[in-house]
C-alpha atoms as a PDB file:
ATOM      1  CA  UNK A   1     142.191  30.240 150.407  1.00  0.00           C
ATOM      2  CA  UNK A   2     144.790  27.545 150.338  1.00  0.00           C
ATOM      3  CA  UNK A   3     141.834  25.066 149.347  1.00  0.00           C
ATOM      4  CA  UNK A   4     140.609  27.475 146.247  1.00  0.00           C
ATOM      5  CA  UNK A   5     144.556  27.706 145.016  1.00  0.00           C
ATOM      6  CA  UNK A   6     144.567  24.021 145.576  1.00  0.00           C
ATOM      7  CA  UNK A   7     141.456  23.633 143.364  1.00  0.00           C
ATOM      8  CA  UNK A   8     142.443  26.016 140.571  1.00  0.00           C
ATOM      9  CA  UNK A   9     145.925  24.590 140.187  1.00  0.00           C
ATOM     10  CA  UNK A  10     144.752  21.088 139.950  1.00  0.00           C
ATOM     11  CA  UNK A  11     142.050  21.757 137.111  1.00  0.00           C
ATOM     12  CA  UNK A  12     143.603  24.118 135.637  1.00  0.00           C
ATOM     13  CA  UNK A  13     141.324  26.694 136.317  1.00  0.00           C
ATOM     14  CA  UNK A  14     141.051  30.867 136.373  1.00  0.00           C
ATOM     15  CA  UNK A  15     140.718  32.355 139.484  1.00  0.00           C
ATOM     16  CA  UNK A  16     137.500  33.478 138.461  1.00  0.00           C
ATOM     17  CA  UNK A  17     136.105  29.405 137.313  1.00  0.00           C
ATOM     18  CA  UNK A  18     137.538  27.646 140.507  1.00  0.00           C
ATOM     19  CA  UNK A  19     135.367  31.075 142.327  1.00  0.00           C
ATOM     20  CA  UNK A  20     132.253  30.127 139.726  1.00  0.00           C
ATOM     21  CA  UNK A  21     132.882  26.150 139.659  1.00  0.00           C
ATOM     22  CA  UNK A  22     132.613  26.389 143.404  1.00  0.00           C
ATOM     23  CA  UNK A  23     129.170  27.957 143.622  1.00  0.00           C
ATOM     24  CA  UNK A  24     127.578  24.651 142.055  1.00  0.00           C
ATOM     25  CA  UNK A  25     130.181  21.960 142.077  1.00  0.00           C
ATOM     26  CA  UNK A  26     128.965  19.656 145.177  1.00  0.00           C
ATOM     27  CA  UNK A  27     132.470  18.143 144.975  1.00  0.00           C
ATOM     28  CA  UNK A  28     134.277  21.806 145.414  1.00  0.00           C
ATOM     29  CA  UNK A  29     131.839  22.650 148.064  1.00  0.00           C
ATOM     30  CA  UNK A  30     132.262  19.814 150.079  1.00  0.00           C
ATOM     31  CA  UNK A  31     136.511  19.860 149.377  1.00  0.00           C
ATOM     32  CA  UNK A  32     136.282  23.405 150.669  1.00  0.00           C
ATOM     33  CA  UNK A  33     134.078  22.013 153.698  1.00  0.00           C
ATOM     34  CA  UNK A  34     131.244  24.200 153.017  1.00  0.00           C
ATOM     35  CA  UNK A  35     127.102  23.391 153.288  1.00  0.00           C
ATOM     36  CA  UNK A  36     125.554  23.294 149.730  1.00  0.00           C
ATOM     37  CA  UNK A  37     123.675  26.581 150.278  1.00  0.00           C
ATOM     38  CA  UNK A  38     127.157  28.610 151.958  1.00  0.00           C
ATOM     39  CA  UNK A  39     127.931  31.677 149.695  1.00  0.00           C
ATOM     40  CA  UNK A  40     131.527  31.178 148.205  1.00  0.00           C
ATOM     41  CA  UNK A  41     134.505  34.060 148.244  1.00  0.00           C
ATOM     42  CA  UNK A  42     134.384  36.791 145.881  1.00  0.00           C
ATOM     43  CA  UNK A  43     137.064  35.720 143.019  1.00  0.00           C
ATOM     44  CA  UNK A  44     138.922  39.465 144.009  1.00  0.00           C
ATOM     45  CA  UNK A  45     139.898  37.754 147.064  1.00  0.00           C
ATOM     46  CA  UNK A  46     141.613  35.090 145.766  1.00  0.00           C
ATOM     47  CA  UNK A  47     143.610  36.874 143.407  1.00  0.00           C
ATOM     48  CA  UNK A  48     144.658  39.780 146.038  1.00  0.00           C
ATOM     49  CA  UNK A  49     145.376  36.462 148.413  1.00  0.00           C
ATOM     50  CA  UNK A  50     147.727  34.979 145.631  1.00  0.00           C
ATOM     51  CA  UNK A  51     149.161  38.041 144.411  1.00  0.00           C
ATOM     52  CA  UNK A  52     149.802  39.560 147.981  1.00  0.00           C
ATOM     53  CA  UNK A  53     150.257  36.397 149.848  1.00  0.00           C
ATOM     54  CA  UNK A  54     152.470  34.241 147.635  1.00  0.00           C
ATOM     55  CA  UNK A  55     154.571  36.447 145.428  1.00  0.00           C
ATOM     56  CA  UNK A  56     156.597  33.346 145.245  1.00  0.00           C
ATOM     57  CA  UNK A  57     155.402  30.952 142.489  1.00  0.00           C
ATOM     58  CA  UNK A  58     157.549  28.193 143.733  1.00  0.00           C
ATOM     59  CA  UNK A  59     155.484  28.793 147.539  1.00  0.00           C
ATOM     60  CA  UNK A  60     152.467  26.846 145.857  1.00  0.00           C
ATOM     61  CA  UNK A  61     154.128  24.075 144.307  1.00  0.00           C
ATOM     62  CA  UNK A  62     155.859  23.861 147.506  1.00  0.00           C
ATOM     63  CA  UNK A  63     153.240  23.987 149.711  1.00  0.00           C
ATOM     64  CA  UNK A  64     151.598  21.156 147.058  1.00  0.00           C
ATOM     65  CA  UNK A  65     154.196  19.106 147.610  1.00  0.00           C
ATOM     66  CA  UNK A  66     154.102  19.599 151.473  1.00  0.00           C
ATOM     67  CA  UNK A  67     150.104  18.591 151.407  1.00  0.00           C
ATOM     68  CA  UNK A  68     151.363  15.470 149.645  1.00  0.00           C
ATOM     69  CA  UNK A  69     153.972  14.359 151.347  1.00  0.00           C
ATOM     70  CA  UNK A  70     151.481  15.330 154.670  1.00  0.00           C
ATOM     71  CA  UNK A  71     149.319  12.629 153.103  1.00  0.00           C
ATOM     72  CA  UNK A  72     150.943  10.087 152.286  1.00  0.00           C
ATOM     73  CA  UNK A  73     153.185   9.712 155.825  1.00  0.00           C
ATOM     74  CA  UNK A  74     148.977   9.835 157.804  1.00  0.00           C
ATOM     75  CA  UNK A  75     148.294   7.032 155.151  1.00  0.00           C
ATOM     76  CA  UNK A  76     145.774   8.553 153.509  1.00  0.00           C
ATOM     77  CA  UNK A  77     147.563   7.929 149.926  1.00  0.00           C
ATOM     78  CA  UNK A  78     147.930   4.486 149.482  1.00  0.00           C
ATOM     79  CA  UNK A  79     148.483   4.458 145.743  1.00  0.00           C
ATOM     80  CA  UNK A  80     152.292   3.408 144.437  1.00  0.00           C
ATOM     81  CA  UNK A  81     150.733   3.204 140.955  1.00  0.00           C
ATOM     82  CA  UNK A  82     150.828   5.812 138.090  1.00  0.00           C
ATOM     83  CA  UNK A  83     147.040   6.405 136.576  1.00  0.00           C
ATOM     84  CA  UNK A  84     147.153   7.262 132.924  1.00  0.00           C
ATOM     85  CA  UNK A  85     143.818   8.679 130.841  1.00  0.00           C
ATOM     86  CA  UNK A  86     143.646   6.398 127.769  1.00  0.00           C
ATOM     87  CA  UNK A  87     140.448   8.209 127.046  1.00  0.00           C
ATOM     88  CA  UNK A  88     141.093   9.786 123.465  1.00  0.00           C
ATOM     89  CA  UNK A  89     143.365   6.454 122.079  1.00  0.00           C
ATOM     90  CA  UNK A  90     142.167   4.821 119.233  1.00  0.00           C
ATOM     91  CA  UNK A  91     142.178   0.769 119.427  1.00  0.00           C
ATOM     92  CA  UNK A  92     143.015  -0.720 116.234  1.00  0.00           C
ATOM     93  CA  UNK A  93     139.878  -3.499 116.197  1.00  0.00           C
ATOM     94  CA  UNK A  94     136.476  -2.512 114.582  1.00  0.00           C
ATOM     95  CA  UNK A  95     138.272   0.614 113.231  1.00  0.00           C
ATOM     96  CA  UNK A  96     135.561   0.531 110.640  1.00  0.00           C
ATOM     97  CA  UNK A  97     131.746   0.676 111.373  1.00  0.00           C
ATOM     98  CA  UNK A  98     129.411  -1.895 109.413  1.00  0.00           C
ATOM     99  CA  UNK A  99     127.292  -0.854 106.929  1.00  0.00           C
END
């Protein structure tokens, strides 16, 4: 469940997506350590899981943090480097198309 609340908070997703996402995403399935043709939960479950489980908004972001901080002391992030998406800037060369 940890792995779906995981999944939905880092694409910003719906309960209900990260559940539908999950069903043909190969990335999702294989994050979630599942065979291509496993059935996924029923998106009920991971709202009653989040709702009666973690009452505690902060108890994701902390347990976030916790996987991250997991990671990086096993080595497994690397990275000291901030990536930034550049993917909507405009450059100012060739602003105009030729004719």
């Amino acid at each position: 469940m940890f792995k779906y609340l995981l999944l939905k908070s880092i694409y910003h997703l719906s309960g209900v997506d990260v559940v539908e996402r999950s069903k043909y995403d190969m990335s999702f399935k294989y994050f979630l350590d599942m065979a291509p043709e496993e059935a996924v939960i029923n998106s009920s479950s991971l709202t009653k899981f989040r709702k009666l489980r973690l009452k505690d908004m902060n108890l994701l972001d902390m347990l976030i943090a916790k996987t991250v901080q997991i990671a990086l002391d096993k080595g497994i992030i690397k990275s000291k480097s901030i990536i930034v998406d550049a993917t909507h800037t405009k450059s100012r060369y060739y602003q105009k198309t030729p004719c």
